[in-house]
Protein backbone atom coordinates (compact mmCIF):
# COMPACT_ATOMS: atom_id res chain seq x y z
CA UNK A 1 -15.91 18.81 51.64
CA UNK A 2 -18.11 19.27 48.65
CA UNK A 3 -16.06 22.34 47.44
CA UNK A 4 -12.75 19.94 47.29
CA UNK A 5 -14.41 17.35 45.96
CA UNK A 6 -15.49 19.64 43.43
CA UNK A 7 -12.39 20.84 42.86
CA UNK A 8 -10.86 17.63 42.54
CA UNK A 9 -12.97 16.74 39.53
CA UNK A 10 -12.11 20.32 37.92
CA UNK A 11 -8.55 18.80 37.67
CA UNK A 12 -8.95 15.78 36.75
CA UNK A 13 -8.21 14.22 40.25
CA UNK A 14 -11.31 12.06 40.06
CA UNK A 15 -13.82 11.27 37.39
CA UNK A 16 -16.99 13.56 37.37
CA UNK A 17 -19.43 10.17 38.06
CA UNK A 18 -17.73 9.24 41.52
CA UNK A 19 -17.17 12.82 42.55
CA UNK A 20 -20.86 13.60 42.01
CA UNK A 21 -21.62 9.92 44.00
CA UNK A 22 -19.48 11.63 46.81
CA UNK A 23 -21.65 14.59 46.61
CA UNK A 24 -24.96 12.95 46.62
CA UNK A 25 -24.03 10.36 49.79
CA UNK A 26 -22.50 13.66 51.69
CA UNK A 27 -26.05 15.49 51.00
CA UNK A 28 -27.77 12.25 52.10
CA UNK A 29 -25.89 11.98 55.12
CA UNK A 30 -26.35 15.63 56.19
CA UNK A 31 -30.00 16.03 58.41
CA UNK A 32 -31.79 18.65 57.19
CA UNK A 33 -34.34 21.42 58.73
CA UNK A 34 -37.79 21.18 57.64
CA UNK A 35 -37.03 24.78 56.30
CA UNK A 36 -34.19 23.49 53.73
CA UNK A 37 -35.87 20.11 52.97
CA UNK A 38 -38.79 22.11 50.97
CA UNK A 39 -36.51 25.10 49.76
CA UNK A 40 -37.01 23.75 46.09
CA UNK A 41 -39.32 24.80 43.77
CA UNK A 42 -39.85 23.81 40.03
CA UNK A 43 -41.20 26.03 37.46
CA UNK A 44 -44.64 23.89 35.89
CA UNK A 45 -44.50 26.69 33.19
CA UNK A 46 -44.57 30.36 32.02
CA UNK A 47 -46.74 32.13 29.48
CA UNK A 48 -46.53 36.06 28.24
CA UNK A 49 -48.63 38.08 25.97
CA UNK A 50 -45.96 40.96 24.95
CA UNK A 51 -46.18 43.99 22.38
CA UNK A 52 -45.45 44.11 18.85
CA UNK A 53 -43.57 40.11 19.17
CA UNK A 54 -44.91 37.01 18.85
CA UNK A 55 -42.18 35.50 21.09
CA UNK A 56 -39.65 36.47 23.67
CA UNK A 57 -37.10 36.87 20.76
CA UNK A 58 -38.70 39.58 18.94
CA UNK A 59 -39.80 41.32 21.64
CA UNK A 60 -35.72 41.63 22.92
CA UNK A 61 -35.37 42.86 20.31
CA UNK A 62 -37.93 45.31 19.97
CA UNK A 63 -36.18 46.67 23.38
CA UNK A 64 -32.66 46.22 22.25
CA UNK A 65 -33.71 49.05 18.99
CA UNK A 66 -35.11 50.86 21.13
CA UNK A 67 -38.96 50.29 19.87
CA UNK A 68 -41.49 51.78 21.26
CA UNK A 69 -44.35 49.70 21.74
CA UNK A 70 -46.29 51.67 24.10
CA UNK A 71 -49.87 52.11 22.41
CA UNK A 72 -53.41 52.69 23.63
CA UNK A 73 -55.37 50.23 25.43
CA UNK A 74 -58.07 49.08 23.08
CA UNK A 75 -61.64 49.58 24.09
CA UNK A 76 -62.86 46.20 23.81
CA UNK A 77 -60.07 45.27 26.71
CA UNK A 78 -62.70 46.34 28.97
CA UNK A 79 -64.63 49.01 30.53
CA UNK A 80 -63.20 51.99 30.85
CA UNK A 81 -66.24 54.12 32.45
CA UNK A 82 -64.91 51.54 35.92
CA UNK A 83 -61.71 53.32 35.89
CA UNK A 84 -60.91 57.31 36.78
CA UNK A 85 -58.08 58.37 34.97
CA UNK A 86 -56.76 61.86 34.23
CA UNK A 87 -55.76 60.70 30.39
């Protein structure tokens, strides 16, 4: 039902406000498991530190030309007599 109703408002059958009313009631109507009634999430936020860009932009880039940004770790990151490593 939601599919036609959908259609419906792609051409122009109905107006966008009452098909999405349609939609809503149907999805009010319908019981749900406990499963699909906390299947939502919401993203609070996101944060990155990334090489050579001060934001996501310039570091697309920096992989669109092909950068390499691969560098040592620096010293003061921490420790490194706590790790074995062959480099």
């Amino acid at each position: 039902m939601i599919k036609e109703i959908l259609e419906m408002i792609k051409n122009d059958q109905i107006a966008a406000e009452a098909g999405l009313y349609l939609i809503k009631k149907i999805k009010e109507d319908q019981p749900q498991s406990k499963i699909e009634k906390y299947k939502e999430i919401a993203v609070i936020g996101i944060s990155a530190k990334l090489p050579d860009a001060e934001n996501i932009y310039e570091f697309w880039d920096n992989l669109s030309n092909g950068k390499d940004s691969i560098t040592e770790i620096p010293k003061n990151r921490w420790e490194a007599t706590h790790f074995n490593s062959k480099w």
